[in-house]
Protein backbone atom coordinates (compact mmCIF):
# COMPACT_ATOMS: atom_id res chain seq x y z
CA UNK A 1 129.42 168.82 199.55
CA UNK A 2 131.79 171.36 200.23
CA UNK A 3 130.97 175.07 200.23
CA UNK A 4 133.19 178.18 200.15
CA UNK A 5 132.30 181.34 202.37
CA UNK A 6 131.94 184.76 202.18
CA UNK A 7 129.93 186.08 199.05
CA UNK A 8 131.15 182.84 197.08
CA UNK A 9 128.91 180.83 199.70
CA UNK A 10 126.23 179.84 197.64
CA UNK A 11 128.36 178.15 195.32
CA UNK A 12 128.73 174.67 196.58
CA UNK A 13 131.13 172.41 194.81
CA UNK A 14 129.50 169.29 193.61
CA UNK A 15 129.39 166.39 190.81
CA UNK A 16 127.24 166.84 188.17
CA UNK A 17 125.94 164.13 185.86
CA UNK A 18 126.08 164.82 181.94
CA UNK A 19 123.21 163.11 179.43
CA UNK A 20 126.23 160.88 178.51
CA UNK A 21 127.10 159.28 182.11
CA UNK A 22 130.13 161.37 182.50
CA UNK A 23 130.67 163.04 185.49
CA UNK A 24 132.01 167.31 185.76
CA UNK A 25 132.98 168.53 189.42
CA UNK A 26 131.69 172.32 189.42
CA UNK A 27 132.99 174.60 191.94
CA UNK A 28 133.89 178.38 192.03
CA UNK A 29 137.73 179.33 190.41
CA UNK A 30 139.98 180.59 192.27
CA UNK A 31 143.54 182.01 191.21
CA UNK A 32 144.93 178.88 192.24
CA UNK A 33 143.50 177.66 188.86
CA UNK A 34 145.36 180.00 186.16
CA UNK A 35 147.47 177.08 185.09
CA UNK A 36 144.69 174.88 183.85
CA UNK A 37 142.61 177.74 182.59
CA UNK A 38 146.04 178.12 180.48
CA UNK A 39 145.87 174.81 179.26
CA UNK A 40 142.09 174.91 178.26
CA UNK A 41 143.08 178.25 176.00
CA UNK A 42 146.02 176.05 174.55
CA UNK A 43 143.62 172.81 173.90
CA UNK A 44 140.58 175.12 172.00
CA UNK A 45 140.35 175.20 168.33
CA UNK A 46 140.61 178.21 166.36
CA UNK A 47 137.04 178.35 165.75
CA UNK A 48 136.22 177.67 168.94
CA UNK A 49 138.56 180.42 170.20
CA UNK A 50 136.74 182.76 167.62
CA UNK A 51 133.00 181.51 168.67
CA UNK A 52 134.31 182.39 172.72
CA UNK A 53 136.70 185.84 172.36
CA UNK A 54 133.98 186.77 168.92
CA UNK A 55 137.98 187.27 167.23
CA UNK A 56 141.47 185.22 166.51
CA UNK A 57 143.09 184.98 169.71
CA UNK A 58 146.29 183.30 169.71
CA UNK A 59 148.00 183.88 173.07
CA UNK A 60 145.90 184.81 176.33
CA UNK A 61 146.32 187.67 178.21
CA UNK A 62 148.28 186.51 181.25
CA UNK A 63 147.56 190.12 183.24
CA UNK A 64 144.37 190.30 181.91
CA UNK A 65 143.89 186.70 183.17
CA UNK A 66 145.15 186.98 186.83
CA UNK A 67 143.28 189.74 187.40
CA UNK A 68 140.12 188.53 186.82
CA UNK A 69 140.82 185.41 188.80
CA UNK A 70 141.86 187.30 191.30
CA UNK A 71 138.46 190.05 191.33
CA UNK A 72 136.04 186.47 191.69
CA UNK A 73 133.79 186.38 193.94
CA UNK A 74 133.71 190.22 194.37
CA UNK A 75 133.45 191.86 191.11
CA UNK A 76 131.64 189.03 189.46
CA UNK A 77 131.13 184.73 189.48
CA UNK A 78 133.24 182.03 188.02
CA UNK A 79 132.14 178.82 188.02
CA UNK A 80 134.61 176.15 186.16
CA UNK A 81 133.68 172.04 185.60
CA UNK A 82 137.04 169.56 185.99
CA UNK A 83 137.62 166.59 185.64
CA UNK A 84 140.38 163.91 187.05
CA UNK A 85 143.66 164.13 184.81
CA UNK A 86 147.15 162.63 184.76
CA UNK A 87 147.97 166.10 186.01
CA UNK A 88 145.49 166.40 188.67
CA UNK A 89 142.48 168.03 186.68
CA UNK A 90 141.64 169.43 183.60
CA UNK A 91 138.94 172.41 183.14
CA UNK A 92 136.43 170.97 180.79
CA UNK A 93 133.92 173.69 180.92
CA UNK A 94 133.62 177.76 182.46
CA UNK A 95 131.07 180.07 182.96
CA UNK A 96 131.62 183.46 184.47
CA UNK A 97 129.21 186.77 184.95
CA UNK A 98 131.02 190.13 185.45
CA UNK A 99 129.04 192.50 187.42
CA UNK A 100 128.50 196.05 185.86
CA UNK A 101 129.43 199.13 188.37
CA UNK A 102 126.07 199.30 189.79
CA UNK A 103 126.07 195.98 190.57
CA UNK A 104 122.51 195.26 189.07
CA UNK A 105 123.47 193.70 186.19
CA UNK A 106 126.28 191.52 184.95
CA UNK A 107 127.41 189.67 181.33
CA UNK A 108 128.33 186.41 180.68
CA UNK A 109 130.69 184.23 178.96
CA UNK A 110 130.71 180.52 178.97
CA UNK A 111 133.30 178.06 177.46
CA UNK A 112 133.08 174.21 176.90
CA UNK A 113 135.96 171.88 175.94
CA UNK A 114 135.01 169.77 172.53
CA UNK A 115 135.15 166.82 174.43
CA UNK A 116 132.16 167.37 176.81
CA UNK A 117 130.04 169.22 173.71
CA UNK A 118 126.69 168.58 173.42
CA UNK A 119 126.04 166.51 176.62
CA UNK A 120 124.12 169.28 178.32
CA UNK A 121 127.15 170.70 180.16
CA UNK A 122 127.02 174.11 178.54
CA UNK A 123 123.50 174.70 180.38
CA UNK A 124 124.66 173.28 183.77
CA UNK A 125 126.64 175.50 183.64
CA UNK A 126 124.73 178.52 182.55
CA UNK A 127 122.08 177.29 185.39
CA UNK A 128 124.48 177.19 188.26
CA UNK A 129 125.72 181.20 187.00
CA UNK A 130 122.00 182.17 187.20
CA UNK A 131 121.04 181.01 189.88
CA UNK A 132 123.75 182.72 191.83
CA UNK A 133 123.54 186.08 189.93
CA UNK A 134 119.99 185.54 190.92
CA UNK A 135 121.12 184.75 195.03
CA UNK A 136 122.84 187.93 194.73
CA UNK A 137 120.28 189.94 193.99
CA UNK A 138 121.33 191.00 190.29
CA UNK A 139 118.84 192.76 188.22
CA UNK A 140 119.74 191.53 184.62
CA UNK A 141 121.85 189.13 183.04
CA UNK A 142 123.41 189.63 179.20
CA UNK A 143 125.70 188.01 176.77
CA UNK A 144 127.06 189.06 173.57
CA UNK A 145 126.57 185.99 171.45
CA UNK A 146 127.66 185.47 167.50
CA UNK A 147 124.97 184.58 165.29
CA UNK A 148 127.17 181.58 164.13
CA UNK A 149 126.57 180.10 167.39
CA UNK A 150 124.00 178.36 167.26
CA UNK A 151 124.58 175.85 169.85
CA UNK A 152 125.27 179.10 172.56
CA UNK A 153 121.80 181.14 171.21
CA UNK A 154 120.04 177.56 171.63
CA UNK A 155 121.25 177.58 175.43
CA UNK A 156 120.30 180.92 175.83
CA UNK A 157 116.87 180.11 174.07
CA UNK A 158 116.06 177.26 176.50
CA UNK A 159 116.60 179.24 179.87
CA UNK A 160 114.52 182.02 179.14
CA UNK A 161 116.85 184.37 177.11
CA UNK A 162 115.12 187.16 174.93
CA UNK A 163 117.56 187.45 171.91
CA UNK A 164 117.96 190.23 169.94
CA UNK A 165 120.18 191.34 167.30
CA UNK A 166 123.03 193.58 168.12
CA UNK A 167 121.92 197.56 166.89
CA UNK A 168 124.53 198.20 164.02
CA UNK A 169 125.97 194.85 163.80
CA UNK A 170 124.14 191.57 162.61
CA UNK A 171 126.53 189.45 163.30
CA UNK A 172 126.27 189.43 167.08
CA UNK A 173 122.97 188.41 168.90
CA UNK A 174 122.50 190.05 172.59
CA UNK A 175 120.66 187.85 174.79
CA UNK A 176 118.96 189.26 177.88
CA UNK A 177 117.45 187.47 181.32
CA UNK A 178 115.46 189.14 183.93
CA UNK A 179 116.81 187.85 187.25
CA UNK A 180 115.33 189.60 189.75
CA UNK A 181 112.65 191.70 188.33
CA UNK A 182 111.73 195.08 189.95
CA UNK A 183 108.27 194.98 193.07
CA UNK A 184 106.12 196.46 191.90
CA UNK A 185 104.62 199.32 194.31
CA UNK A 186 102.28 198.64 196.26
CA UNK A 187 98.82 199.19 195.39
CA UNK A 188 99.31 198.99 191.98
């Protein structure tokens, strides 16, 4: 099991088992993976381009891109699942949390290819982002989730999530986790 260093260091790349057999290799990304992450955008479906960006996306941001693969591990965590290709590897699932300012709290965003739906890979990922918001001592974890997707507030649901609708807007659901809750003083 290999692990990276620096702040990254408690993400260690490993296999993973899915409910089906199938196998994902999770590790952190790196810039070195903008071409595949490229490819996963081209391989989505409208709809699930819409259920991920919450609006029709046709063409990724390629600045916008590089320079949050570049700002990982610092200014947040990105966690992507692969698996062997005829090109190497494709990216068959991502998860990333972007740290607010304060560094306390952080939102995030997960994205699984069609072809590894439903097998459970969607919350091993969500799991491994927790756990290392939690290892870095963040306060507060929050997505922005639309109420179409189901299978997303379901996740969310099943590790703890509160869910709430958005104020103003019922067609987004904002779902909250408590991390690293505040000590309470002592004494009391």
């Amino acid at each position: 099991m290999a692990t990276t260093n620096g702040p990254a260091a408690g993400i260690a790349a490993r296999d993973i088992a899915l409910r089906d057999g199938r196998t994902v290799h999770l590790r952190a990304v790196s810039p070195a993976d903008e071409a595949e992450v490229l490819q996963t955008f081209e391989r989505m479906s409208d709809e699930a381009r819409y259920m991920r960006f919450m609006r029709v996306v046709r063409t990724p941001d390629l600045q916008r891109l590089r320079e949050a693969l570049a700002s990982f591990p610092e200014a947040g965590i990105g966690l992507v699942a692969t698996v062997p290709a005829s090109d190497g590897l494709d990216i068959v699932g991502s998860a990333v949390a972007v740290f607010s300012p304060d560094r306390t709290t952080c939102e995030f965003a997960v994205n699984v290819a069609s072809s590894h739906g439903g097998v459970g890979l969607a919350t091993l990922l969500m799991t491994a982002l927790i756990d290392e918001a939690r290892r870095r001592g963040l306060k507060e974890m929050e997505g922005f989730v639309l109420s179409q997707n189901h299978g997303m507030l379901g996740v969310a649901k099943r590790l703890g999530f509160r869910i709430a609708y958005e104020p103003g807007d019922a067609s987004v659901r904002v779902c909250r986790l408590t991390l690293n809750p505040p000590e309470a003083p002592p004494g009391g």
